[in-house]
C-alpha atoms as a PDB file:
ATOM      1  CA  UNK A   1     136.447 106.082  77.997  1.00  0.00           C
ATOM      2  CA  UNK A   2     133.539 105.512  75.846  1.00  0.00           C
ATOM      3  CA  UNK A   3     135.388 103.586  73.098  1.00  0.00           C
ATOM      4  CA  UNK A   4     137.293 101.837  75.264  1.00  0.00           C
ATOM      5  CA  UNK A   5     133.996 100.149  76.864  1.00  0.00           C
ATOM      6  CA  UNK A   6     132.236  99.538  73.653  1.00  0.00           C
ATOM      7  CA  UNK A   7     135.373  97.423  72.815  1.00  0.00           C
ATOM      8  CA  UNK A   8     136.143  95.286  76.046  1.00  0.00           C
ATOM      9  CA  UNK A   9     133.955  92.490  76.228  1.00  0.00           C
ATOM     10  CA  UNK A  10     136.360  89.926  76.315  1.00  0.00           C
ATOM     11  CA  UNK A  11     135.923  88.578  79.514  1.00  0.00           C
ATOM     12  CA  UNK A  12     132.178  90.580  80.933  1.00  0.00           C
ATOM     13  CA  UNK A  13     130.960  87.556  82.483  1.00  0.00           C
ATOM     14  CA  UNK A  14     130.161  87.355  85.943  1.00  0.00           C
ATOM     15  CA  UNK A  15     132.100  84.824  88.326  1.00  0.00           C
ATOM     16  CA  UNK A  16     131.664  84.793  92.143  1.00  0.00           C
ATOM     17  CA  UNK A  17     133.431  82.131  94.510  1.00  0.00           C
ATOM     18  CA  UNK A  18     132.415  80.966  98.003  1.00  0.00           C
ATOM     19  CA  UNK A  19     130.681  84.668  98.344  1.00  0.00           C
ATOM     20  CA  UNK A  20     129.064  85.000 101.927  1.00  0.00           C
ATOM     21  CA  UNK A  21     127.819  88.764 103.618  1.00  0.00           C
ATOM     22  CA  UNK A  22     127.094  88.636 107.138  1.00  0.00           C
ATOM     23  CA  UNK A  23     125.449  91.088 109.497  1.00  0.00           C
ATOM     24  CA  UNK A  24     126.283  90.579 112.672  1.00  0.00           C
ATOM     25  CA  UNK A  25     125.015  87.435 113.352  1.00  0.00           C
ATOM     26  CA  UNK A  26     122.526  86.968 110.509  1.00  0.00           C
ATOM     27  CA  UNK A  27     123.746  85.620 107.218  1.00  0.00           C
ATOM     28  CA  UNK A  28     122.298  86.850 103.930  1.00  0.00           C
ATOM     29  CA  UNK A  29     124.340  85.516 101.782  1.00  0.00           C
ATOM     30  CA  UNK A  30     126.328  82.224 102.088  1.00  0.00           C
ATOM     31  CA  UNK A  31     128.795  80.342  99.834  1.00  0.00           C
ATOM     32  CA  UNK A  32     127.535  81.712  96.356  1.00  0.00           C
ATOM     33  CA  UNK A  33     129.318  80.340  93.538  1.00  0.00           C
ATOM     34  CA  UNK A  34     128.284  81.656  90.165  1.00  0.00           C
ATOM     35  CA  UNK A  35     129.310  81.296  86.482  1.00  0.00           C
ATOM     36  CA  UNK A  36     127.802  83.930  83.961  1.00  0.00           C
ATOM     37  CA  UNK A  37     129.456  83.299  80.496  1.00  0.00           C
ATOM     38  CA  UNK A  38     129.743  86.467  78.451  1.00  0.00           C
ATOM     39  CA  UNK A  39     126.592  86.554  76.061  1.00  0.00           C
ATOM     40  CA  UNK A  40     124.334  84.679  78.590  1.00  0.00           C
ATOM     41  CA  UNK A  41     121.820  85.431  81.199  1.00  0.00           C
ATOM     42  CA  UNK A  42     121.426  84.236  84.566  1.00  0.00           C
ATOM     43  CA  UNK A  43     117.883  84.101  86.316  1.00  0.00           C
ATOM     44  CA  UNK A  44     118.340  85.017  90.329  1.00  0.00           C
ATOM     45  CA  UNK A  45     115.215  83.963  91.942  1.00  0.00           C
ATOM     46  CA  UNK A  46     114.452  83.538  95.645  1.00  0.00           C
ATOM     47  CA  UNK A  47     111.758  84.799  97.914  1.00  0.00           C
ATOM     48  CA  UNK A  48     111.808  87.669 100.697  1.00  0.00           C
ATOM     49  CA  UNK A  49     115.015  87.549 102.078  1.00  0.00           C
ATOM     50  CA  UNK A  50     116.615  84.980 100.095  1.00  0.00           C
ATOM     51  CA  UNK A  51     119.525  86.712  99.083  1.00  0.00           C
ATOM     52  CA  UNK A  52     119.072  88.333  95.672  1.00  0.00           C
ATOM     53  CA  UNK A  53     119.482  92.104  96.301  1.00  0.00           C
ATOM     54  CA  UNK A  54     122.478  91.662  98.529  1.00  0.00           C
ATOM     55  CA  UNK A  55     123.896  89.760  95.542  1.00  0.00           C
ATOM     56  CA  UNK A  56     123.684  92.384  93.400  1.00  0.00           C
ATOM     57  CA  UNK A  57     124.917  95.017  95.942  1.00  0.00           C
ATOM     58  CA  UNK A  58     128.133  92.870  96.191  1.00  0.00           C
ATOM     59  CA  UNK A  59     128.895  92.602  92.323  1.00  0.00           C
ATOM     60  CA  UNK A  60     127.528  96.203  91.513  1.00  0.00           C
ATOM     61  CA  UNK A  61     130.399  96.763  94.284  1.00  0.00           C
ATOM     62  CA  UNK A  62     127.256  98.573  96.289  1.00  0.00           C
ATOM     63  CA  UNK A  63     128.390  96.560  99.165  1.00  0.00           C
ATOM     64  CA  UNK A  64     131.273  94.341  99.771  1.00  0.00           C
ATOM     65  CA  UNK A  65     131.532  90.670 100.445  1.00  0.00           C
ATOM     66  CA  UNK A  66     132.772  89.043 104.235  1.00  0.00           C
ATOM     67  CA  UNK A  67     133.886  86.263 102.688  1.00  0.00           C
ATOM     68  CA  UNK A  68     134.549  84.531  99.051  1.00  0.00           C
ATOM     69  CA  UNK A  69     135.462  87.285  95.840  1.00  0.00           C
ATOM     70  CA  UNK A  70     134.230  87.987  93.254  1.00  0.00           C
ATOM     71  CA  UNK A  71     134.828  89.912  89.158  1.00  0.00           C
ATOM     72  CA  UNK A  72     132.850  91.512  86.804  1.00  0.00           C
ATOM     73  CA  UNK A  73     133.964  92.196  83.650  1.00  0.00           C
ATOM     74  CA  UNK A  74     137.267  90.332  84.607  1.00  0.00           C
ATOM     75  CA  UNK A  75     138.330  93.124  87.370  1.00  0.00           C
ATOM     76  CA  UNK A  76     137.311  92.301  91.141  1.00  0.00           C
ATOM     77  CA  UNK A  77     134.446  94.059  92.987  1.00  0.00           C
ATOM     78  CA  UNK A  78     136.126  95.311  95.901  1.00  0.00           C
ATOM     79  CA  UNK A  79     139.675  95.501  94.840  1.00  0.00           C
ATOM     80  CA  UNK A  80     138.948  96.921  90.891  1.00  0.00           C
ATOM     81  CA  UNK A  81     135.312  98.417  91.751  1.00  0.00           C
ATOM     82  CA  UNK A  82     135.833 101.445  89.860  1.00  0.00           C
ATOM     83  CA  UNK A  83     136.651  99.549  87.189  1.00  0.00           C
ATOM     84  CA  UNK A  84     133.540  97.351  87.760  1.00  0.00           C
ATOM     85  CA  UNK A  85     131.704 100.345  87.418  1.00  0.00           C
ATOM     86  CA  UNK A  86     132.738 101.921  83.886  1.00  0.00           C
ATOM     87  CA  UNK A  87     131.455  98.549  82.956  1.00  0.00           C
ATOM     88  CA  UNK A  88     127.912  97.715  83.949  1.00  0.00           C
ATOM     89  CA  UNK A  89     124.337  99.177  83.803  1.00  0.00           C
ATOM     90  CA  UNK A  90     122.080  98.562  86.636  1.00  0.00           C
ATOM     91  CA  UNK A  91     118.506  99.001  87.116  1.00  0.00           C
ATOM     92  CA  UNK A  92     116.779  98.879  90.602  1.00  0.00           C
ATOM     93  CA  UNK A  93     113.286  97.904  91.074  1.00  0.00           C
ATOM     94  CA  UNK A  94     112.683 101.669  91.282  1.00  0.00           C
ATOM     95  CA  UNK A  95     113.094 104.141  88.323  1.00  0.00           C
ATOM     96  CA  UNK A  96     115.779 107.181  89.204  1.00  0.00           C
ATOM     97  CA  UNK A  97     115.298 109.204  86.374  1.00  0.00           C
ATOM     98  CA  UNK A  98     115.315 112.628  86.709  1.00  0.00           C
ATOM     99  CA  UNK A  99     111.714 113.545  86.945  1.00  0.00           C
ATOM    100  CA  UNK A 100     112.718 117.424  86.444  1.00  0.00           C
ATOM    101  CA  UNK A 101     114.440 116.401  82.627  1.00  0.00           C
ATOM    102  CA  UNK A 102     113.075 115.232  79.665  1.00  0.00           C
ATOM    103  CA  UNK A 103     113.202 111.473  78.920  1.00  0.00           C
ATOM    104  CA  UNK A 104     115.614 112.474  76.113  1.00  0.00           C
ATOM    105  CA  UNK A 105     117.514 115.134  78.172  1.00  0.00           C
ATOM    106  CA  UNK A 106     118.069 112.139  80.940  1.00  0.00           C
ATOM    107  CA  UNK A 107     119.622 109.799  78.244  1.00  0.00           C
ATOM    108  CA  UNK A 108     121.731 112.245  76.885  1.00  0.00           C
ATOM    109  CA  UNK A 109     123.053 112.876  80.126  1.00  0.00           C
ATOM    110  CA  UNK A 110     123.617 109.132  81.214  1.00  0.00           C
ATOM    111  CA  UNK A 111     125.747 108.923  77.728  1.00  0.00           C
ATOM    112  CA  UNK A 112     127.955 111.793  78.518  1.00  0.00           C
ATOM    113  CA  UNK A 113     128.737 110.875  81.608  1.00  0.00           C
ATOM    114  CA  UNK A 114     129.889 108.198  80.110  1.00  0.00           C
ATOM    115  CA  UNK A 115     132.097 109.816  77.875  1.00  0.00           C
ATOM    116  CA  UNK A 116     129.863 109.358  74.769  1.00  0.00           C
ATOM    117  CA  UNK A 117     130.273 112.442  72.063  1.00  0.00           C
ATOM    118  CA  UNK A 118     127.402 114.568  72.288  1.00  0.00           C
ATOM    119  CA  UNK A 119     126.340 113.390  68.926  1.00  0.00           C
ATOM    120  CA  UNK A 120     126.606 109.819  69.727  1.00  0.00           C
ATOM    121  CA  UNK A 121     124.845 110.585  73.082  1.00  0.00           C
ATOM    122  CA  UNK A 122     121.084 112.355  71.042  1.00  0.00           C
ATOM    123  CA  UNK A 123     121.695 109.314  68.393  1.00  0.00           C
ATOM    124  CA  UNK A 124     121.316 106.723  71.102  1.00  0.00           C
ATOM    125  CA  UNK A 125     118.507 108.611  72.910  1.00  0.00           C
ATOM    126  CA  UNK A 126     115.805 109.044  69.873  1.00  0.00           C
ATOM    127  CA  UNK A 127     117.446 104.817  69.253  1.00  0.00           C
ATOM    128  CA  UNK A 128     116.173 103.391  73.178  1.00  0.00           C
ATOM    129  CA  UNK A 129     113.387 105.888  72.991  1.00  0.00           C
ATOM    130  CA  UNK A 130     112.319 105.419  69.774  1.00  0.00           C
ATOM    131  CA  UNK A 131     112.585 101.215  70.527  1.00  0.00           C
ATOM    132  CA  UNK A 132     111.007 101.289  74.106  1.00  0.00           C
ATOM    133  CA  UNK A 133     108.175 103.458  72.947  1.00  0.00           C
ATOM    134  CA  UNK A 134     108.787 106.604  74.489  1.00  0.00           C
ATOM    135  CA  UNK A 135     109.294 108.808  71.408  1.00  0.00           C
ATOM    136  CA  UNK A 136     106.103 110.761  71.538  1.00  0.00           C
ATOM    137  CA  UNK A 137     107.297 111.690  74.862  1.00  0.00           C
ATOM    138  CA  UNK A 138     110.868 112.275  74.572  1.00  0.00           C
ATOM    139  CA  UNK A 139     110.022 116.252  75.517  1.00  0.00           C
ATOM    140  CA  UNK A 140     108.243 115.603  78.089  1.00  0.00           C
ATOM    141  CA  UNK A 141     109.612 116.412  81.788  1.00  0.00           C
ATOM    142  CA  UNK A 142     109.899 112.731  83.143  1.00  0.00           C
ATOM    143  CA  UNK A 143     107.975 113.663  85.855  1.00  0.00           C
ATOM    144  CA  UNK A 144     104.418 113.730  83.630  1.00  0.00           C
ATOM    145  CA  UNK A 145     105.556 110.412  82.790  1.00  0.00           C
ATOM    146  CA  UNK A 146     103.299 107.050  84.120  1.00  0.00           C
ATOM    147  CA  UNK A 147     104.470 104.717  86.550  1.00  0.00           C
ATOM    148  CA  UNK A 148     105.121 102.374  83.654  1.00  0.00           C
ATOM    149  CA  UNK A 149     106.894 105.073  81.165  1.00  0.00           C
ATOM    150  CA  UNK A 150     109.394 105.990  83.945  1.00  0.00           C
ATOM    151  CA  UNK A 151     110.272 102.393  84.319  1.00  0.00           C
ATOM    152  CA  UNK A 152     110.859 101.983  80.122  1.00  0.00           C
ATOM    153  CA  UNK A 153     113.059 105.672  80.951  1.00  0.00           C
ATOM    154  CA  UNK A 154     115.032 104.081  83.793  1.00  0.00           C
ATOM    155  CA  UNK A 155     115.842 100.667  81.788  1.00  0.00           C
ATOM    156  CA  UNK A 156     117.108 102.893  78.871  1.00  0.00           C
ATOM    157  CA  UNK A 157     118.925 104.774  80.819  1.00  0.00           C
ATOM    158  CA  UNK A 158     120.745 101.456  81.910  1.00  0.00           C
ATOM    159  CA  UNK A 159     121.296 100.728  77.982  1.00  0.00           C
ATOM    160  CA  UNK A 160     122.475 103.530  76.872  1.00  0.00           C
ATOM    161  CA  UNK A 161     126.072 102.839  77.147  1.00  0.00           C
ATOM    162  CA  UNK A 162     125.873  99.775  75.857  1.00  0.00           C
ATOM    163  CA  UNK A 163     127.738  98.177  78.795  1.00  0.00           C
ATOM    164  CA  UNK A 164     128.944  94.780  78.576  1.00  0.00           C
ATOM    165  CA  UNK A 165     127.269  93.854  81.954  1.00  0.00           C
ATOM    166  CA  UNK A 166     123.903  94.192  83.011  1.00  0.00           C
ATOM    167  CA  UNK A 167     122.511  93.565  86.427  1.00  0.00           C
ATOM    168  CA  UNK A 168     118.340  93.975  86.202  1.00  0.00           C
ATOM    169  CA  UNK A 169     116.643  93.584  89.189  1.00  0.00           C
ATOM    170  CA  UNK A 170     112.531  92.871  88.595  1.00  0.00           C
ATOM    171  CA  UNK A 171     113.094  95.202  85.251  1.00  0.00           C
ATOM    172  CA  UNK A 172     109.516  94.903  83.983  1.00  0.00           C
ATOM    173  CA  UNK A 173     107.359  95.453  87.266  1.00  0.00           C
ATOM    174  CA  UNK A 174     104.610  97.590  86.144  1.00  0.00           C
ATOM    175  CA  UNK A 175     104.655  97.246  82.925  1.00  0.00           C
ATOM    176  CA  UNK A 176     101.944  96.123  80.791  1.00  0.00           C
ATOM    177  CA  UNK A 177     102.247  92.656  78.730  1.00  0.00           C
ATOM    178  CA  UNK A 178     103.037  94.717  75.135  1.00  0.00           C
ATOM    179  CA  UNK A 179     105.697  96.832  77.214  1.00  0.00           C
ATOM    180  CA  UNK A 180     107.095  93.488  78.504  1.00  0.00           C
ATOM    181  CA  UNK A 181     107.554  91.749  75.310  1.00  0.00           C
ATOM    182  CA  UNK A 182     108.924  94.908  73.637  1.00  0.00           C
ATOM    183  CA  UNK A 183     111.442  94.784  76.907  1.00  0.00           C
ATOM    184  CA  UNK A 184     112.628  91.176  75.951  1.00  0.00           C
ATOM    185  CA  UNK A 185     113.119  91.597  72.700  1.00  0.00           C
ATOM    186  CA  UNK A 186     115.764  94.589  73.539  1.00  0.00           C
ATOM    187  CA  UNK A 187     117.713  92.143  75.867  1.00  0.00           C
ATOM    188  CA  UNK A 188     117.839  89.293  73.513  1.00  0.00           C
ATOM    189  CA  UNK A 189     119.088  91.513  71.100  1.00  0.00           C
ATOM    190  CA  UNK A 190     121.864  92.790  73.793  1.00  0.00           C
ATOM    191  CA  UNK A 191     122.793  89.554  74.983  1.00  0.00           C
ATOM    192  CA  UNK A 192     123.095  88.042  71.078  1.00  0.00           C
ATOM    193  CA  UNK A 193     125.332  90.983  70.445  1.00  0.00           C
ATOM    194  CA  UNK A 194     128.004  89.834  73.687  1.00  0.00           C
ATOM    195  CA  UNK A 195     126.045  91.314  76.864  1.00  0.00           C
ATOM    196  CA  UNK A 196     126.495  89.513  80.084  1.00  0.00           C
ATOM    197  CA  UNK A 197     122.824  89.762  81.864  1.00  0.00           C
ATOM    198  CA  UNK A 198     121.664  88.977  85.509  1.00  0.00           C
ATOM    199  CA  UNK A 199     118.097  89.470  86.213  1.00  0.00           C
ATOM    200  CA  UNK A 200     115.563  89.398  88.926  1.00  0.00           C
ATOM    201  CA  UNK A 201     112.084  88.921  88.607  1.00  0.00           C
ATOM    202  CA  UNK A 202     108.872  88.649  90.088  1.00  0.00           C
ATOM    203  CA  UNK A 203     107.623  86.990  87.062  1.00  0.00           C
ATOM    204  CA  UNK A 204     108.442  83.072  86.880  1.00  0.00           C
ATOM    205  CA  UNK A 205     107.527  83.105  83.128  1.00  0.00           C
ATOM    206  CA  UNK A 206     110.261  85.493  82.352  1.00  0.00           C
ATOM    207  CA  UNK A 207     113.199  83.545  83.682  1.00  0.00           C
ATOM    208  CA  UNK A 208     112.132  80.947  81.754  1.00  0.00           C
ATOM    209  CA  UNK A 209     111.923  82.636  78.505  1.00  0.00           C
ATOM    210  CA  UNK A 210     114.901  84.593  79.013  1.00  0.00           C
ATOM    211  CA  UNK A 211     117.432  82.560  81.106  1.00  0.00           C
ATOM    212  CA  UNK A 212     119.761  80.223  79.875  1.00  0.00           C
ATOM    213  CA  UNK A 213     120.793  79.121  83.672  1.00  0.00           C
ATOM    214  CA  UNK A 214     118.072  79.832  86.746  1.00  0.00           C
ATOM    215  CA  UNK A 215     120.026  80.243  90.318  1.00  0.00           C
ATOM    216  CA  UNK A 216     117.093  79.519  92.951  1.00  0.00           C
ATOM    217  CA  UNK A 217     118.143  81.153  96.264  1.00  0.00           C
ATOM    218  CA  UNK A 218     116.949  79.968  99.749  1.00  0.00           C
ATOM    219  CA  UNK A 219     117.563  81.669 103.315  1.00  0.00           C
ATOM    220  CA  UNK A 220     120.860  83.171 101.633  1.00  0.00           C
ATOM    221  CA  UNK A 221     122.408  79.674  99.982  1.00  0.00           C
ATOM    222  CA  UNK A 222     122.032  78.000  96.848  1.00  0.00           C
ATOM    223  CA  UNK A 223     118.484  75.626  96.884  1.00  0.00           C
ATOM    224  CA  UNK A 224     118.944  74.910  93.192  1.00  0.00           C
ATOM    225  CA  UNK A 225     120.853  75.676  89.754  1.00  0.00           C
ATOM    226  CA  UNK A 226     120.704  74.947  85.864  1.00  0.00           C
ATOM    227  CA  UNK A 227     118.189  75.528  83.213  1.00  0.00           C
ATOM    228  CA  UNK A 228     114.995  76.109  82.910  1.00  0.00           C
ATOM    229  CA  UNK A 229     114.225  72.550  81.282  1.00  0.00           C
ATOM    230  CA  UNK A 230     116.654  71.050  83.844  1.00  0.00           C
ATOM    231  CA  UNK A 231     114.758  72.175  86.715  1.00  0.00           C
ATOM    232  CA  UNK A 232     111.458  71.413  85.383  1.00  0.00           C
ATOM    233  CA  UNK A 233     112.475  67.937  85.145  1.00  0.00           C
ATOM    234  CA  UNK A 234     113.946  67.834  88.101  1.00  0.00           C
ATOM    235  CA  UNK A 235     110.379  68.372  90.097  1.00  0.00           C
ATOM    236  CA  UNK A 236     108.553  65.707  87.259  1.00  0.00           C
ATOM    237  CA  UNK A 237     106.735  65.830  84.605  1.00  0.00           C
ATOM    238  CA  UNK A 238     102.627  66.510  83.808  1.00  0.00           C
ATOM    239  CA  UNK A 239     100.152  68.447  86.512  1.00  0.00           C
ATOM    240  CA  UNK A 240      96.961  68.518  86.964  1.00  0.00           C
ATOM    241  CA  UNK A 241      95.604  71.173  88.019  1.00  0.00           C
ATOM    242  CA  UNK A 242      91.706  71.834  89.654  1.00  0.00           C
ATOM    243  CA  UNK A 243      89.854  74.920  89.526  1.00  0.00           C
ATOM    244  CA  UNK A 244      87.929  74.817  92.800  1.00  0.00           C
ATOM    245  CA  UNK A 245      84.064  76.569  92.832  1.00  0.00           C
ATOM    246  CA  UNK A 246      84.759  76.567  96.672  1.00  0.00           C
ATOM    247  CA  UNK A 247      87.946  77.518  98.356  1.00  0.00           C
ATOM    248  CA  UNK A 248      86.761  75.041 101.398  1.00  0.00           C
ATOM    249  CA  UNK A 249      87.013  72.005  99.437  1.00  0.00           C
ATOM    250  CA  UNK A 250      91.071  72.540  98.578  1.00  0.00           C
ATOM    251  CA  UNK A 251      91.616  69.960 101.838  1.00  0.00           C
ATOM    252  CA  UNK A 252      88.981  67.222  99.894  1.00  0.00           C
ATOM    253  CA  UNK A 253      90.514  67.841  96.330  1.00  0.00           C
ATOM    254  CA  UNK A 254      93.916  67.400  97.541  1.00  0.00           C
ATOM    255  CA  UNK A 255      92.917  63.964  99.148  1.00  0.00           C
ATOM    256  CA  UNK A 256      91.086  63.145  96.020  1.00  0.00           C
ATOM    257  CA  UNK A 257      93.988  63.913  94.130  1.00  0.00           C
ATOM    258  CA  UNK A 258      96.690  62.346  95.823  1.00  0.00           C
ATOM    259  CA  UNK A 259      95.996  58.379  94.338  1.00  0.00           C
ATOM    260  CA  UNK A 260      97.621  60.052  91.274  1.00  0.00           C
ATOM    261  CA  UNK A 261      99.857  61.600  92.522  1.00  0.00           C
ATOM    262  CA  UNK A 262     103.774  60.881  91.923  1.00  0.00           C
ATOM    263  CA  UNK A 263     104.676  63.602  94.403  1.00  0.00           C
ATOM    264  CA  UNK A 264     102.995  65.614  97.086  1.00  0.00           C
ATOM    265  CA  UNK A 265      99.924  67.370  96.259  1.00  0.00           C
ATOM    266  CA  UNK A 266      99.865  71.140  97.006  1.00  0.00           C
ATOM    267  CA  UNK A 267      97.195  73.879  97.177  1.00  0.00           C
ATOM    268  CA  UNK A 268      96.662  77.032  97.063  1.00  0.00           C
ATOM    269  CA  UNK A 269      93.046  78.170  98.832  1.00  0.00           C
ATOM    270  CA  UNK A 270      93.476  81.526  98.355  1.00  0.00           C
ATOM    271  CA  UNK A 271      92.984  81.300  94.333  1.00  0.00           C
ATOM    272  CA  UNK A 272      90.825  78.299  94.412  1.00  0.00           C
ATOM    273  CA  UNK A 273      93.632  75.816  92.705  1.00  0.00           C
ATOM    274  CA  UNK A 274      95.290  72.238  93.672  1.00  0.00           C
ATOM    275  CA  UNK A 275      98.097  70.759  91.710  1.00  0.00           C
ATOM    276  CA  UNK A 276      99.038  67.536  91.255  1.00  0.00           C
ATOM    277  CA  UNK A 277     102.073  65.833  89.726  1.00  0.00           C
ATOM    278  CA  UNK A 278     100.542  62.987  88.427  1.00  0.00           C
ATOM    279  CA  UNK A 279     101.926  59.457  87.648  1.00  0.00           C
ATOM    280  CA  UNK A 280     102.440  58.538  83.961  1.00  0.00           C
ATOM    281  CA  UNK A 281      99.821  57.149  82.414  1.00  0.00           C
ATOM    282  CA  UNK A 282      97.115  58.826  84.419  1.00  0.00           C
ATOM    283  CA  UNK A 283      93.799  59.328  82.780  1.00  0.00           C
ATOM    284  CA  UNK A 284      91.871  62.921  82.718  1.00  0.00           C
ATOM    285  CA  UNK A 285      88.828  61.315  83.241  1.00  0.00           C
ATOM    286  CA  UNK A 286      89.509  59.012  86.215  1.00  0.00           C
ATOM    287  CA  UNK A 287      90.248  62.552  88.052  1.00  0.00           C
ATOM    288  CA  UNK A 288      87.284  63.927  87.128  1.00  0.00           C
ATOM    289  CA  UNK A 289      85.419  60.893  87.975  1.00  0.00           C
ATOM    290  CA  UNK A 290      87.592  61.134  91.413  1.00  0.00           C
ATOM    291  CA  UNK A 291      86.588  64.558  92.377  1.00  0.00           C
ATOM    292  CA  UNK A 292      82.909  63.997  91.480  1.00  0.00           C
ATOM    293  CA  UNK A 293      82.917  60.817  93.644  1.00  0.00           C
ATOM    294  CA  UNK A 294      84.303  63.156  96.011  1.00  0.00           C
ATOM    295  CA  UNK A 295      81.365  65.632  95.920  1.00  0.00           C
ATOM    296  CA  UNK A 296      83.966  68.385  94.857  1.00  0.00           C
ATOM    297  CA  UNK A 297      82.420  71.053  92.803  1.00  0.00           C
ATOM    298  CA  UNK A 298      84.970  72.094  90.361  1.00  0.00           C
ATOM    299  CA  UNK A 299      85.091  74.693  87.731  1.00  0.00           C
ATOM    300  CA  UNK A 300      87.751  73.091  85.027  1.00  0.00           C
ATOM    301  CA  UNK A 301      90.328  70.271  85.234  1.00  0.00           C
ATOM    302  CA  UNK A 302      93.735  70.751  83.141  1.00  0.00           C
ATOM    303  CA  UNK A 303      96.490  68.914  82.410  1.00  0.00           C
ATOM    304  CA  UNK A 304      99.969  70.722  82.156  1.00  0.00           C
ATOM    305  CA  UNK A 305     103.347  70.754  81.294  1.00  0.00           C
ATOM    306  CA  UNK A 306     105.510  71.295  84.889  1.00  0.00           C
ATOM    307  CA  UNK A 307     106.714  75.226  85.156  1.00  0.00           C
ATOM    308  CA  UNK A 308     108.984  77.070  87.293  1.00  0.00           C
ATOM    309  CA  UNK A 309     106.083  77.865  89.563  1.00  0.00           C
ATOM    310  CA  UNK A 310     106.520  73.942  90.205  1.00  0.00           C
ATOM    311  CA  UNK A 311     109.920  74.325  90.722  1.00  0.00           C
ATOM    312  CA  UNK A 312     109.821  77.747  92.777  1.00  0.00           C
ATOM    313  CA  UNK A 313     107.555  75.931  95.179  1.00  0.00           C
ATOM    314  CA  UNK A 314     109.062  72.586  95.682  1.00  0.00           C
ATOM    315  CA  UNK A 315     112.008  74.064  97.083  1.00  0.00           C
ATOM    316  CA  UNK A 316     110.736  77.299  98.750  1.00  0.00           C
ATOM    317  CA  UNK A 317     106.939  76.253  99.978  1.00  0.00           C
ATOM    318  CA  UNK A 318     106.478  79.344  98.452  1.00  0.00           C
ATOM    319  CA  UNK A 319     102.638  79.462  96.189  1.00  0.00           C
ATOM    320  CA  UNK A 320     101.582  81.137  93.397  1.00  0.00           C
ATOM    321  CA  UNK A 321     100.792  81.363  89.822  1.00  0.00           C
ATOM    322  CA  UNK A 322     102.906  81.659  86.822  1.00  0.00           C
ATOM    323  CA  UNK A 323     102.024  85.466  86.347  1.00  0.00           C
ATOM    324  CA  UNK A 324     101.399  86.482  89.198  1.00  0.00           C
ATOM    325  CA  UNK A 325     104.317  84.663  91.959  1.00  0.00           C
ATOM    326  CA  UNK A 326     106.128  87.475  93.801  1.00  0.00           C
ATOM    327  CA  UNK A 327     109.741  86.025  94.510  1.00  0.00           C
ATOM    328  CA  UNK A 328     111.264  89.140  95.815  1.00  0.00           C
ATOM    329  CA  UNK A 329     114.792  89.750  97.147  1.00  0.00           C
END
């Protein structure tokens, strides 16, 4: 089996057509239609109950659709799912390694149950381990392992195949920033070899370095699609954004704000910060002179570039900051 899955990648994209799951009365999922190319990555974002996770449970053939279809791979989730399943690697937001194996024993086993030689199997353990930075632990009984080295276990465990499909959902949560980046690298170097990726994240800045197409989900339907840069565009061009010494002046800064504005002005009181998209042509300095006329004490004034926070919160309501926005399934 093993050699045959190393060698079909000729169609492991992802398509889904008019895909819908209902509960009852509640919808969670409505008319998805999706296009994954093989060798591309799709970013799924959406908040709380947008959708996401059931997505995945349909095309990880976890649970199966009420309406629309659906293939991965090029076989169809509920008709072909055991096919589906020889062909993917999916991480949850929660690591399930073995805690009562080694980090190496746990890879070896993932590989042959996969059919891998034994061989093959210890050569690609000591490879993931050795490139997600877990070889001076490989011995180790998983369960001595941090909450952050069980999560770099659990996303090798997902690679270890090397399955032509990947389905990540919020892969780097609790990681820390060198961890990340050493994570990133390892999927641009799976998706440049052929690897179909979906991923979910909690972290707007990775969709936007990682994704080639960004699927924004809303109360279970499609609220927006295309790339990064197309989105950004889509909500405008520069911000600026005001650091606020007093969380009670957000209301003031916002009305100071909004004769530059192009669109609506939002704010977030919580961490002290007002955006504005600002008209073309507008001066740093006539906001600052704004806010001062406005008796607003302010601890810095920046101009930016728009982001997929922007975007994230022009169609959701939904606040935050580029690190730090949880858009959860």
């Amino acid at each position: 089996m093993y050699e045959n899955l190393k060698n079909n990648t000729a169609d492991a994209g992802i398509r889904a057509e008019g895909l819908g799951k209902r509960f009852g009365d509640f919808t969670a999922l409505e008319d998805l239609d999706l296009v994954v190319p093989q060798g591309s990555v799709l970013g799924l974002l959406g908040h709380n109950g947008a959708g996401k996770t059931t997505t995945i449970r349909i095309l990880t053939t976890l649970s199966s659709p009420t309406s629309g279809s659906a293939t991965v791979a090029g076989y169809d989730v509920v008709r072909e799912g055991a096919q589906v399943r020889k062909r993917i690697g999916v991480a949850g937001q929660s690591a399930t390694v073995d805690g009562l194996l080694s980090g190496k024993a746990n890879l070896e086993m993932v590989g042959r149950l996969y059919g891998m030689p034994k061989k093959d199997a210890s050569a690609r353990a000591d490879e993931l381990l050795e490139r997600l930075g877990l070889s001076d632990v490989a011995d180790k009984l998983v369960k001595e392992y941090s909450g952050g080295m069980r999560r770099r276990a659990d996303l090798a465990a997902t690679l270890v195949a090397s399955p032509p499909v990947l389905f990540l959902d919020e892969p780097t949560t609790g990681l820390d920033p060198a961890s990340r980046n050493e994570l990133w690298d390892v999927l641009r170097e799976q998706v440049a070899e052929g690897v179909t990726l979906l991923l979910t994240t909690q972290y707007l800045e990775e969709a936007d370095r990682l994704a080639d197409e960004i699927v924004v989900l809303d109360h279970g339907r499609v609220a927006a699609a295309g790339s990064p840069e197309e989105l950004k565009q889509r909500v405008g061009g520069d911000r600026i954004e005001v650091s606020l010494a007093e969380a009670a002046d957000a209301g003031p800064a916002a009305t100071a704000l909004a004769g530059f504005a192009e669109n609506e002005v939002t704010s977030d009181p919580g961490n002290g910060l007002v955006t504005a998209p600002v008209r073309s042509g507008t001066r740093l300095v006539e906001v600052v002179r704004a806010l001062d006329s406005a008796g607003i004490d302010v601890t810095d004034v920046h101009r930016r570039d728009a982001t997929l926070d922007d975007v994230f919160l022009s169609i959701t309501g939904k606040t935050g900051d580029s690190d730090n926005t949880k858009v959860e399934a």
